[in-house]
PDB file of N, CA and C in Angstrom:
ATOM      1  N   UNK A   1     186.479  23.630 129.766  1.00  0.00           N
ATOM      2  CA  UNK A   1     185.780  24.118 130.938  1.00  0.00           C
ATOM      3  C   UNK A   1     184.326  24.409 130.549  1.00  0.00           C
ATOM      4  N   UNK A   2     183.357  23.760 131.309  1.00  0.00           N
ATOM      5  CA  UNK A   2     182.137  24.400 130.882  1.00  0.00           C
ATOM      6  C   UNK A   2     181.539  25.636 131.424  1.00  0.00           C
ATOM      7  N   UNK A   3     180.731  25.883 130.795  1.00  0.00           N
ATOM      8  CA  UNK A   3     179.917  27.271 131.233  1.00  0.00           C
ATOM      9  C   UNK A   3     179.425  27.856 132.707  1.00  0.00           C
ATOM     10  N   UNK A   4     179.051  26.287 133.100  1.00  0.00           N
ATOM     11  CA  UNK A   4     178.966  26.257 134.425  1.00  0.00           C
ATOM     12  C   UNK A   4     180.123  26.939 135.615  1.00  0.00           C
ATOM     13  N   UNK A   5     181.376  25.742 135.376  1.00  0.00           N
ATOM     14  CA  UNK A   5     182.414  26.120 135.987  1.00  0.00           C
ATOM     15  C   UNK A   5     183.102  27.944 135.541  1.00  0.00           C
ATOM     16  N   UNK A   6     183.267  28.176 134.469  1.00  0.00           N
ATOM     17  CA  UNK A   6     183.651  29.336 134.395  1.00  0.00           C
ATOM     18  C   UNK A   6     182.739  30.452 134.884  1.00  0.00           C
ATOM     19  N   UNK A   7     181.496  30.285 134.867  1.00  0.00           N
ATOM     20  CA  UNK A   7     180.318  31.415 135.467  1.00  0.00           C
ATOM     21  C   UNK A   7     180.602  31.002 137.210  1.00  0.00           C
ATOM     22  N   UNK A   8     181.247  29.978 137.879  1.00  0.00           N
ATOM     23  CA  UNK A   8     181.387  29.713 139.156  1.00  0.00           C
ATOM     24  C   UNK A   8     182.905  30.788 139.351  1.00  0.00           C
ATOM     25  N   UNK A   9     184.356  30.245 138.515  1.00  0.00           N
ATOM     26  CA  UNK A   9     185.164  31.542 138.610  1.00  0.00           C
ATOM     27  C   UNK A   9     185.228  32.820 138.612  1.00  0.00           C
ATOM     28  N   UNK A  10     184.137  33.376 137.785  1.00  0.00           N
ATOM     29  CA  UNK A  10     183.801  34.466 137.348  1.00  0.00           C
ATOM     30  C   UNK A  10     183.492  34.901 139.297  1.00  0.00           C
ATOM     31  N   UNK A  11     182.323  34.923 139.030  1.00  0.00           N
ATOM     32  CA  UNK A  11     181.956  35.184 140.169  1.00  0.00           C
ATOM     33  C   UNK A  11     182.828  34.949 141.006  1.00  0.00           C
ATOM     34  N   UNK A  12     183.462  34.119 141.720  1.00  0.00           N
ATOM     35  CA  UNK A  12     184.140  34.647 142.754  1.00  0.00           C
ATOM     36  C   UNK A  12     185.407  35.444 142.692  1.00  0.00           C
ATOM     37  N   UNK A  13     185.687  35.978 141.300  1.00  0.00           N
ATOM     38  CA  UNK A  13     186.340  36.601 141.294  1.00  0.00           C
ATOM     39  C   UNK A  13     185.917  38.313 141.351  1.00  0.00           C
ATOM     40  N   UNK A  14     184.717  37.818 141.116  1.00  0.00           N
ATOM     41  CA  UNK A  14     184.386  39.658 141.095  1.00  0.00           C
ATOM     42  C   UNK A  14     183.862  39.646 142.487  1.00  0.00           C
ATOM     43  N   UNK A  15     183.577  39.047 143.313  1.00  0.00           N
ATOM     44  CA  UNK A  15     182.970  38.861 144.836  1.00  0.00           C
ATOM     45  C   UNK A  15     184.272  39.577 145.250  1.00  0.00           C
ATOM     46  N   UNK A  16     185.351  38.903 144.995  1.00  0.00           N
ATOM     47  CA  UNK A  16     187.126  39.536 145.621  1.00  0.00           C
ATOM     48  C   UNK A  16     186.925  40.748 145.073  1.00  0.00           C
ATOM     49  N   UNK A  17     187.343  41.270 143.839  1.00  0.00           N
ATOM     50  CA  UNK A  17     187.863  42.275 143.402  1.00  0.00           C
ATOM     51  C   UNK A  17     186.867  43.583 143.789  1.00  0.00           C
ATOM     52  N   UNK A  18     185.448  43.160 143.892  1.00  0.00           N
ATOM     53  CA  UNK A  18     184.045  43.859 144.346  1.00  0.00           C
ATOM     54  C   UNK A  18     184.280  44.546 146.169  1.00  0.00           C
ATOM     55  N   UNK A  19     184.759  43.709 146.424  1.00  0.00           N
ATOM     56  CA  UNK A  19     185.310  43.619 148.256  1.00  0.00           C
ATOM     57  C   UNK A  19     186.343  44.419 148.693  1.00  0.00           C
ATOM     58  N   UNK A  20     187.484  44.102 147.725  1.00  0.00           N
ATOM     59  CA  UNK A  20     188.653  45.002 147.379  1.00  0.00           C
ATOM     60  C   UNK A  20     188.551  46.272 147.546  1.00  0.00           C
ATOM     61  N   UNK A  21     187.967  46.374 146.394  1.00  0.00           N
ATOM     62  CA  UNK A  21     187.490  47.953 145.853  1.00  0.00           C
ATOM     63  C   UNK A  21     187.861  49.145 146.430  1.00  0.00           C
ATOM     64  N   UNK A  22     187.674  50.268 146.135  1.00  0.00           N
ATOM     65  CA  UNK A  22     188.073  51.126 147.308  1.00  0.00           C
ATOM     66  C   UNK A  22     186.614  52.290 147.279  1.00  0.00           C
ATOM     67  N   UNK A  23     186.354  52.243 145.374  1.00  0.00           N
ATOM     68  CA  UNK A  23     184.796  52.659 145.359  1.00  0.00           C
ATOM     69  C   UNK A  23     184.059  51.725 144.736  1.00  0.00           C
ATOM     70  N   UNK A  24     182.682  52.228 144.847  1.00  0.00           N
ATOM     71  CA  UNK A  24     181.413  51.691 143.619  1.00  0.00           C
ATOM     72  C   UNK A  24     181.736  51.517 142.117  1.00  0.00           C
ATOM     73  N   UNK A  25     182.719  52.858 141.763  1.00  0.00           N
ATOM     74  CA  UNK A  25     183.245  52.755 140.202  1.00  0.00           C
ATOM     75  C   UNK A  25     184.147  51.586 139.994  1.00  0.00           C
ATOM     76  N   UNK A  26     185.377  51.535 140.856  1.00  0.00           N
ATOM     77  CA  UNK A  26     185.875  51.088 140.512  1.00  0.00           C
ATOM     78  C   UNK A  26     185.764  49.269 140.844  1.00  0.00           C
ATOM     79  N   UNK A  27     185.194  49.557 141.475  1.00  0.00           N
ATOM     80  CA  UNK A  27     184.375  47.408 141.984  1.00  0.00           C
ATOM     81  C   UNK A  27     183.419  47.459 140.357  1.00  0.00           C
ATOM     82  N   UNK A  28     182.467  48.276 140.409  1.00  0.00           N
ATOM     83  CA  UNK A  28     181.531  48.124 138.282  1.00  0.00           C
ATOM     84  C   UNK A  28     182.962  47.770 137.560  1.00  0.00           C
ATOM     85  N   UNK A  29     183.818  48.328 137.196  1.00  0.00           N
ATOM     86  CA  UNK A  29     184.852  48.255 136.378  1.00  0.00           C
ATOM     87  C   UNK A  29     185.444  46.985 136.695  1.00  0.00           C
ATOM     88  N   UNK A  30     186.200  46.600 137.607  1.00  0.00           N
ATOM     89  CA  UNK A  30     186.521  45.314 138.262  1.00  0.00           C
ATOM     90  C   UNK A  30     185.685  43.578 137.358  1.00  0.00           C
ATOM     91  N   UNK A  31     184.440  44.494 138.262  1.00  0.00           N
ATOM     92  CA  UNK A  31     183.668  43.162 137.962  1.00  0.00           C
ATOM     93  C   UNK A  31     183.265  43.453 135.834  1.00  0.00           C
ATOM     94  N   UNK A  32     183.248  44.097 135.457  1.00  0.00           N
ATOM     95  CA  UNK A  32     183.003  44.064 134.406  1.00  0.00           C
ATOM     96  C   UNK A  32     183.918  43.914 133.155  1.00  0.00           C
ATOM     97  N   UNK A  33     185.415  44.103 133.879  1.00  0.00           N
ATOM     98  CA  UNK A  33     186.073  43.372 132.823  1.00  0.00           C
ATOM     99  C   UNK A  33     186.553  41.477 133.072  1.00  0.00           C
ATOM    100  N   UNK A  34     185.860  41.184 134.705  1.00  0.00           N
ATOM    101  CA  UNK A  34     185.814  39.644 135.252  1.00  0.00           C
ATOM    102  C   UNK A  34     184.648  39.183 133.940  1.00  0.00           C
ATOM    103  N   UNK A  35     183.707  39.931 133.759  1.00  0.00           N
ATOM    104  CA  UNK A  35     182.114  39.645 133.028  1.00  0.00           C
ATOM    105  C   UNK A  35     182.690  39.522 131.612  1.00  0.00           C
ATOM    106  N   UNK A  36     183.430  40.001 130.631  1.00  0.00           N
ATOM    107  CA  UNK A  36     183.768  40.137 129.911  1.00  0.00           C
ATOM    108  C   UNK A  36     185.008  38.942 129.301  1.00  0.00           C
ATOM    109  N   UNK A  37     185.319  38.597 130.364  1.00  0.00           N
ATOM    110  CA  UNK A  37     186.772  38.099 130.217  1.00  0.00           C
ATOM    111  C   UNK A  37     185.830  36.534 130.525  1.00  0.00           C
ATOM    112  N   UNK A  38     184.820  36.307 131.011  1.00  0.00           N
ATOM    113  CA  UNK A  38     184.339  34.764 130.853  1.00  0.00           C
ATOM    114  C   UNK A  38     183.466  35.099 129.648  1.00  0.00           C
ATOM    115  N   UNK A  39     183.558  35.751 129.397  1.00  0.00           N
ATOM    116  CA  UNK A  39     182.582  35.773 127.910  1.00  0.00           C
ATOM    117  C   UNK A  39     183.029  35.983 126.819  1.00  0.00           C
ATOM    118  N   UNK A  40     183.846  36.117 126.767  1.00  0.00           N
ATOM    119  CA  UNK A  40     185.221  36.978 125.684  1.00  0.00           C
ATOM    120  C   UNK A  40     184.410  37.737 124.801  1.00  0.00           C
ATOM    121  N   UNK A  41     183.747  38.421 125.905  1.00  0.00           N
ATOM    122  CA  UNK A  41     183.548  39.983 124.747  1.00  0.00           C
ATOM    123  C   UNK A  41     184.356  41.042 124.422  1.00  0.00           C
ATOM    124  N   UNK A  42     184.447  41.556 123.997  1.00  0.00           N
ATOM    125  CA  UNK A  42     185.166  42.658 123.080  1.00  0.00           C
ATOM    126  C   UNK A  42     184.342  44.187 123.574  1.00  0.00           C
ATOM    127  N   UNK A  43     183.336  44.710 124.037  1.00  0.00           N
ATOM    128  CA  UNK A  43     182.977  45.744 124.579  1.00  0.00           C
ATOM    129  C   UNK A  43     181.576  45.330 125.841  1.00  0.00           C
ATOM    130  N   UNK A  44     181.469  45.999 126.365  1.00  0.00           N
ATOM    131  CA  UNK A  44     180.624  45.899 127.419  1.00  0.00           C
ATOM    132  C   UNK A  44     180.270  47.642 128.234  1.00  0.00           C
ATOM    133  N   UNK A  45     179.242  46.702 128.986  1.00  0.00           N
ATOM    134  CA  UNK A  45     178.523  48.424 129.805  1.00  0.00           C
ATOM    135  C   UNK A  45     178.008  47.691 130.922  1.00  0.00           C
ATOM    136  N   UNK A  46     177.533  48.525 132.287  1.00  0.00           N
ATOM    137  CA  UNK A  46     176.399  48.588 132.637  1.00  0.00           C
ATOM    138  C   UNK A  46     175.867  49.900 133.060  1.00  0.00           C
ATOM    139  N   UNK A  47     174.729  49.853 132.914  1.00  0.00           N
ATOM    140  CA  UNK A  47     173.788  50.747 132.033  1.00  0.00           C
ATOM    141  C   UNK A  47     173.174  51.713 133.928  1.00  0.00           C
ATOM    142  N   UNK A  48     172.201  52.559 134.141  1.00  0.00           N
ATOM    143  CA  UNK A  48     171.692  52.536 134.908  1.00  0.00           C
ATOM    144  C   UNK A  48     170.500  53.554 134.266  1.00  0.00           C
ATOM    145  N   UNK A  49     169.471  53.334 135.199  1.00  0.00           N
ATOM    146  CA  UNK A  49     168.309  54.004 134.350  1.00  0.00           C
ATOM    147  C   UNK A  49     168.098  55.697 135.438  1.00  0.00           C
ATOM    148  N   UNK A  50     167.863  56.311 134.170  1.00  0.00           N
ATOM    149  CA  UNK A  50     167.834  57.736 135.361  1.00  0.00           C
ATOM    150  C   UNK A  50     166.413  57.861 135.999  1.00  0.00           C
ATOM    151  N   UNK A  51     166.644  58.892 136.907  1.00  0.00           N
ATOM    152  CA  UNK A  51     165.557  59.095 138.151  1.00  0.00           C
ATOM    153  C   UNK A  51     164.337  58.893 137.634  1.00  0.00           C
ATOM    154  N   UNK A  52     163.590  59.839 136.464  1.00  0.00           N
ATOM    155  CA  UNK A  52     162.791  59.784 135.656  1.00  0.00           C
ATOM    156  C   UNK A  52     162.059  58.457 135.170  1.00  0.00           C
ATOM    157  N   UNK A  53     163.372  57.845 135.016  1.00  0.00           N
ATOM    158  CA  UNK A  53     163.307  56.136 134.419  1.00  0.00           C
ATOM    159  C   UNK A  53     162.412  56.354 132.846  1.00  0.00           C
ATOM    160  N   UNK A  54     163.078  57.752 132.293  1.00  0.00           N
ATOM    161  CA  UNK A  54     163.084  57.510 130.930  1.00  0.00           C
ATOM    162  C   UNK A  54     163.887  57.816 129.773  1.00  0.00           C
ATOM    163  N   UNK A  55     165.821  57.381 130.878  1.00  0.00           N
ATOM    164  CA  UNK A  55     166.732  57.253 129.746  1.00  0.00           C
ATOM    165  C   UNK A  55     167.465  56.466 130.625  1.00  0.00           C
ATOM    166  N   UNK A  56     168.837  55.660 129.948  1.00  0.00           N
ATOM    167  CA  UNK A  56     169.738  55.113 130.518  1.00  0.00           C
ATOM    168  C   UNK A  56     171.191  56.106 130.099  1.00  0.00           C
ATOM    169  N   UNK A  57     171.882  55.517 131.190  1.00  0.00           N
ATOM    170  CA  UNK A  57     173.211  56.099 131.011  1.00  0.00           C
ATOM    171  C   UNK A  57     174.003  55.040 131.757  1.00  0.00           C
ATOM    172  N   UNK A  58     175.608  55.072 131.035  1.00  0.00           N
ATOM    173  CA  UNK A  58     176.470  53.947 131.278  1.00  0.00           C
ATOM    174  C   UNK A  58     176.888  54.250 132.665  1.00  0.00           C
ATOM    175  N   UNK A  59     177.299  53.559 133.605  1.00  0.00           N
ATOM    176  CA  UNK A  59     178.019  53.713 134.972  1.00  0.00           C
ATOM    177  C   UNK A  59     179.568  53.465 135.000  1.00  0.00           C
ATOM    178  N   UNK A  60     179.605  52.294 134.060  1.00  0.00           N
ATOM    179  CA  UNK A  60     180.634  51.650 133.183  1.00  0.00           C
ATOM    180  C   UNK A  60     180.850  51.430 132.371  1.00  0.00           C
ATOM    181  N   UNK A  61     181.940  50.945 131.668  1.00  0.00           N
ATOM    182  CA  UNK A  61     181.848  50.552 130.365  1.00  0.00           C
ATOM    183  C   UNK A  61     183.263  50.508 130.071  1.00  0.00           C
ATOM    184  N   UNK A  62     183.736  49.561 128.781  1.00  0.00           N
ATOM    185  CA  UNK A  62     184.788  48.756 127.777  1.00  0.00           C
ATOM    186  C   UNK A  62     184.285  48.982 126.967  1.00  0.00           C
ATOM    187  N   UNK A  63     184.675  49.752 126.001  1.00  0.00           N
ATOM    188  CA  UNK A  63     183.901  49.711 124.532  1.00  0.00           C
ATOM    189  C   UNK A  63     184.881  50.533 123.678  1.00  0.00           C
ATOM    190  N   UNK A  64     184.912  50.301 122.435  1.00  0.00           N
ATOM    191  CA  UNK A  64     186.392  51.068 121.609  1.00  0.00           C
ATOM    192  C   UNK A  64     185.461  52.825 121.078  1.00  0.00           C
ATOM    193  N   UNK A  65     184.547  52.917 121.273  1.00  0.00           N
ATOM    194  CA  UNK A  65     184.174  54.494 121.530  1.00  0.00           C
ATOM    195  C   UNK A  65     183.750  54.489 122.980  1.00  0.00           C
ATOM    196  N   UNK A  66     184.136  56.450 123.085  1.00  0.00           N
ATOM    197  CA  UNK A  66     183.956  56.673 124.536  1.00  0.00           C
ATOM    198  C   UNK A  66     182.201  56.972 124.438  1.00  0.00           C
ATOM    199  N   UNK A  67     181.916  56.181 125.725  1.00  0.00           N
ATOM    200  CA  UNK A  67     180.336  56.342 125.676  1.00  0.00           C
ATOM    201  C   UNK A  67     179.599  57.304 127.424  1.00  0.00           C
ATOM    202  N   UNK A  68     180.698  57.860 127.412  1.00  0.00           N
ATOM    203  CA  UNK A  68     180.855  58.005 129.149  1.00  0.00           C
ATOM    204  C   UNK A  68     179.714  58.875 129.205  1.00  0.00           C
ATOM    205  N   UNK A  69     179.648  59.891 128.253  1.00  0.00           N
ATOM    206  CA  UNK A  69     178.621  61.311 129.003  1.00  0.00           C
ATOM    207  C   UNK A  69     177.346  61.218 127.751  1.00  0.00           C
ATOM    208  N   UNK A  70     177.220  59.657 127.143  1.00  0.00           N
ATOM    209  CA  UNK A  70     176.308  59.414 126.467  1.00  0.00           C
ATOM    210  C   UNK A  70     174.913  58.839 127.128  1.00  0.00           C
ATOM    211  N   UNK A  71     173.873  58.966 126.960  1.00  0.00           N
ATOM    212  CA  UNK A  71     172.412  58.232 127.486  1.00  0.00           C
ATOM    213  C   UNK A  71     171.388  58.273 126.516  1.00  0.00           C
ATOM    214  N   UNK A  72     170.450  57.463 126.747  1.00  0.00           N
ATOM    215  CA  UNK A  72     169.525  57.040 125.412  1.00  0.00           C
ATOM    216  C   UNK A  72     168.145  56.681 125.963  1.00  0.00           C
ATOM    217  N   UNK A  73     167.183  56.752 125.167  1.00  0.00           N
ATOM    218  CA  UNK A  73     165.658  56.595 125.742  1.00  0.00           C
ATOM    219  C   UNK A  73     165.457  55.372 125.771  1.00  0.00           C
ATOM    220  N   UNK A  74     164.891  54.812 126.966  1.00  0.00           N
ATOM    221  CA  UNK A  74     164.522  53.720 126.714  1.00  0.00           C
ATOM    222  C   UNK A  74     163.827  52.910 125.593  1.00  0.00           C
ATOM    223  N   UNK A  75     163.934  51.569 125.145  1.00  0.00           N
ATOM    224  CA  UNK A  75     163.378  51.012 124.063  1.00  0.00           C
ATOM    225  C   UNK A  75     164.069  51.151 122.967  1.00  0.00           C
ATOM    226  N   UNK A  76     165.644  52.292 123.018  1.00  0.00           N
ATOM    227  CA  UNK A  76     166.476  52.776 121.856  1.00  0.00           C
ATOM    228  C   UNK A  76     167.819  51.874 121.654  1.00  0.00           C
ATOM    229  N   UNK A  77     168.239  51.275 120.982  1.00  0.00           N
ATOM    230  CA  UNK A  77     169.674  50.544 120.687  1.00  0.00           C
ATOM    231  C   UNK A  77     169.193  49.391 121.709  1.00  0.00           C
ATOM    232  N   UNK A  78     170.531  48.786 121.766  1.00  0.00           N
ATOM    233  CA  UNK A  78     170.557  47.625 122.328  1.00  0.00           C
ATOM    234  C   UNK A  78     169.973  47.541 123.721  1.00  0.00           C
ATOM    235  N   UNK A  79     170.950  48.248 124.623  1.00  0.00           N
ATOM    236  CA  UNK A  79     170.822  48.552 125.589  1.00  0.00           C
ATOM    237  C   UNK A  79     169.361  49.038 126.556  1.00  0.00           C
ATOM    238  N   UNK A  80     169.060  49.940 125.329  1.00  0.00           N
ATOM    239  CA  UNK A  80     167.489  50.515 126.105  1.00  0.00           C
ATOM    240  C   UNK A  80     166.414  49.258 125.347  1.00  0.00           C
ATOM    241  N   UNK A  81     166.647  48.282 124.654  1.00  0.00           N
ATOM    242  CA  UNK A  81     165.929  47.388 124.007  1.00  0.00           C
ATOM    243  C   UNK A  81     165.982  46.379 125.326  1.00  0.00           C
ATOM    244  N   UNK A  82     166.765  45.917 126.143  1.00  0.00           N
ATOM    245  CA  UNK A  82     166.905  45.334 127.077  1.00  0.00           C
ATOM    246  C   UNK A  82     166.155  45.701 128.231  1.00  0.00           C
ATOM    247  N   UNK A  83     166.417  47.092 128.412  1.00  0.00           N
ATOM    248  CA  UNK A  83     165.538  47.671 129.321  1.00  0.00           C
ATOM    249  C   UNK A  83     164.225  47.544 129.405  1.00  0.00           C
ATOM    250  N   UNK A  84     163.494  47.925 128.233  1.00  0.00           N
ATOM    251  CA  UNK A  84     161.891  48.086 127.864  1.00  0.00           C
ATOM    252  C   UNK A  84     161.278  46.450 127.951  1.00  0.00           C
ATOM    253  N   UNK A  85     162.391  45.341 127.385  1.00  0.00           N
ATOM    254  CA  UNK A  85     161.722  44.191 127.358  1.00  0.00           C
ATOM    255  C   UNK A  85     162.249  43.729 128.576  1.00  0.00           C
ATOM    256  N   UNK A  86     162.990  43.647 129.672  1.00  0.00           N
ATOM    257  CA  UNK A  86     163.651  43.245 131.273  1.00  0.00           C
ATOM    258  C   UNK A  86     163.999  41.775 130.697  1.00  0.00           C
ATOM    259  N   UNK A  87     164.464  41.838 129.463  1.00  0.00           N
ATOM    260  CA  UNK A  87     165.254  40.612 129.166  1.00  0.00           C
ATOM    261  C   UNK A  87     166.218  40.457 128.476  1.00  0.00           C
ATOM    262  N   UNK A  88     167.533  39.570 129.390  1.00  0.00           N
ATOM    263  CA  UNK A  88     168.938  39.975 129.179  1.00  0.00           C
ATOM    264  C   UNK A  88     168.713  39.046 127.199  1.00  0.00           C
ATOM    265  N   UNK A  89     170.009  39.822 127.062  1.00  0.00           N
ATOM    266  CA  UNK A  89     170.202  39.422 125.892  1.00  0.00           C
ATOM    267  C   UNK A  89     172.002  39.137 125.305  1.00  0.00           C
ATOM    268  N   UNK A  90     172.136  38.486 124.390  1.00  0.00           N
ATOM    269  CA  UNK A  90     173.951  38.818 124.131  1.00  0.00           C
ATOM    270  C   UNK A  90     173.897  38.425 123.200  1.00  0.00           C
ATOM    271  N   UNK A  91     174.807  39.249 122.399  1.00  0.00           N
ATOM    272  CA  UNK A  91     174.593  39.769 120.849  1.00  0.00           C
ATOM    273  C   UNK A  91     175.768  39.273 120.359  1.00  0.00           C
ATOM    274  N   UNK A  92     175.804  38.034 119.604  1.00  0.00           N
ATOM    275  CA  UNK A  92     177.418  37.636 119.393  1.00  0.00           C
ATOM    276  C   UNK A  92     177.864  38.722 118.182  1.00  0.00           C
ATOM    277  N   UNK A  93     177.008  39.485 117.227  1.00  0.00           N
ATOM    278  CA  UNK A  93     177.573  40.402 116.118  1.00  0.00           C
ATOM    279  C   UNK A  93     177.127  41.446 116.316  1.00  0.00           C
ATOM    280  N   UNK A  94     176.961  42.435 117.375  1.00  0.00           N
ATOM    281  CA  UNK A  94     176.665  44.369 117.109  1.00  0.00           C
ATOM    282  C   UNK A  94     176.055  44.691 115.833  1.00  0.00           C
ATOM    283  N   UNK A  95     177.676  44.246 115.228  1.00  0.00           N
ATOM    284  CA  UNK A  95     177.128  45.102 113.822  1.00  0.00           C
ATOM    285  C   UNK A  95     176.345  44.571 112.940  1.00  0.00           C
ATOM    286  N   UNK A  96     175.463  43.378 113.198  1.00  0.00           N
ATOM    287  CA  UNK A  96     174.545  43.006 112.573  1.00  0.00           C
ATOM    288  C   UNK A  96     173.489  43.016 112.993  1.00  0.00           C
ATOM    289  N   UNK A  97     173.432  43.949 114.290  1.00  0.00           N
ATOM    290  CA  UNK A  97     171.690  44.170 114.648  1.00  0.00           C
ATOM    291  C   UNK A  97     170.588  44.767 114.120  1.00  0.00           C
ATOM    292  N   UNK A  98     169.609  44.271 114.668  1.00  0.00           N
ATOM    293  CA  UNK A  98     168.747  45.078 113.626  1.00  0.00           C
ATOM    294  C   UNK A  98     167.684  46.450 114.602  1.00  0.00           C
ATOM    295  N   UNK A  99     168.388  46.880 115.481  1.00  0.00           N
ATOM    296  CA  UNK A  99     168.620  47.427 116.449  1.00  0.00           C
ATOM    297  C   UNK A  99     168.809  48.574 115.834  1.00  0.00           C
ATOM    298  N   UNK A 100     168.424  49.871 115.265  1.00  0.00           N
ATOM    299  CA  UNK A 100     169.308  50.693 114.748  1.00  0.00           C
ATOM    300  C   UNK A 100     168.521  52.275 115.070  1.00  0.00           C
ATOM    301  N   UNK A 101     169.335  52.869 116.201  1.00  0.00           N
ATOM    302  CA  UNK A 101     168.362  54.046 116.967  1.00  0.00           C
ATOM    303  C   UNK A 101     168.589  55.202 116.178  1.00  0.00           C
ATOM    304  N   UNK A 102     167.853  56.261 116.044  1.00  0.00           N
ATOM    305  CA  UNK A 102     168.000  57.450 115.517  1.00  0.00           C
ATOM    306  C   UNK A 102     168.637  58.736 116.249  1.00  0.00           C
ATOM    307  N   UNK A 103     169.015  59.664 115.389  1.00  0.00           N
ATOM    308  CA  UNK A 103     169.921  60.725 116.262  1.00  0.00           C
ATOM    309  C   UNK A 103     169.470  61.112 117.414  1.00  0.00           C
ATOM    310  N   UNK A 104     168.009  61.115 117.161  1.00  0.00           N
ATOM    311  CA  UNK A 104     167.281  62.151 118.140  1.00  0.00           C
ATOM    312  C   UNK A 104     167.118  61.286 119.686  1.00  0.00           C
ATOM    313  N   UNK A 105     167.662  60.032 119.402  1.00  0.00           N
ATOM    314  CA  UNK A 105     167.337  58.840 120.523  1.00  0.00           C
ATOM    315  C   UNK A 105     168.753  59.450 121.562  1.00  0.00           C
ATOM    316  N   UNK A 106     169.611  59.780 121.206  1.00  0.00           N
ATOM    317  CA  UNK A 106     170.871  59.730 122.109  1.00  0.00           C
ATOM    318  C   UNK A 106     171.340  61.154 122.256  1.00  0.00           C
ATOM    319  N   UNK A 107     171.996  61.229 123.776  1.00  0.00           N
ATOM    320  CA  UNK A 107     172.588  62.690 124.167  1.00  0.00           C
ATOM    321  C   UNK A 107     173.799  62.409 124.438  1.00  0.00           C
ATOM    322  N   UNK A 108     174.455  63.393 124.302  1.00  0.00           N
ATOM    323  CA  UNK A 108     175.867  63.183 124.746  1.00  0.00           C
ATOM    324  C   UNK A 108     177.007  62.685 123.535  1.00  0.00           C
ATOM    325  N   UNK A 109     176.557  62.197 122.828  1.00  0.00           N
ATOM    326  CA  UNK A 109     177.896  61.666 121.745  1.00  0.00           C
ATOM    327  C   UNK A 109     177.914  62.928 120.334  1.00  0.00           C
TER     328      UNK A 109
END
């Protein structure tokens, strides 16, 4: 199957399950393990930026630590590295980034 066709399933599967829904959380969750499952990733998020718009915090998330009541400054780890540059990115190894934020970057964990 190419990339094409599976990014065409994807999507209409999270269009359904998004529709479904009964909230906002649970349609993010829905569609983000649809996002995951054509990508065969192993953890995922999406992120939202606070009022301020100078930290992010997860809305969602799959990931083998809990990251729920965690947020980070923009330009920090992966995530806020995405943010600062508004360009997507996908990281086939985490643990080989060179990405590497300091304590003082994150709240909540």
């Amino acid at each position: 199957m190419t990339s094409k066709e599976r990014f065409k399933i994807a999507t209409r599967a999270m269009l359904s399950d998004v529709f479904d829904s009964d909230s906002i959380d649970e349609g993010l969750a829905f569609s983000l393990d649809i996002i995951m499952g054509a990508l065969e990733g192993e953890a995922g998020a999406y992120w939202m930026l606070s009022a301020k718009r100078d930290r992010i915090f997860p809305v969602s998330s799959k990931c083998p630590a809990d990251i729920t009541n965690m947020s980070m400054r923009i330009g920090t780890g992966i995530a806020g590295a995405v943010v600062s540059s508004q360009e997507s990115v996908l990281i086939p190894d985490s643990s080989s980034s060179i990405i590497t934020p300091l304590p003082e970057d994150y709240l909540g964990l």
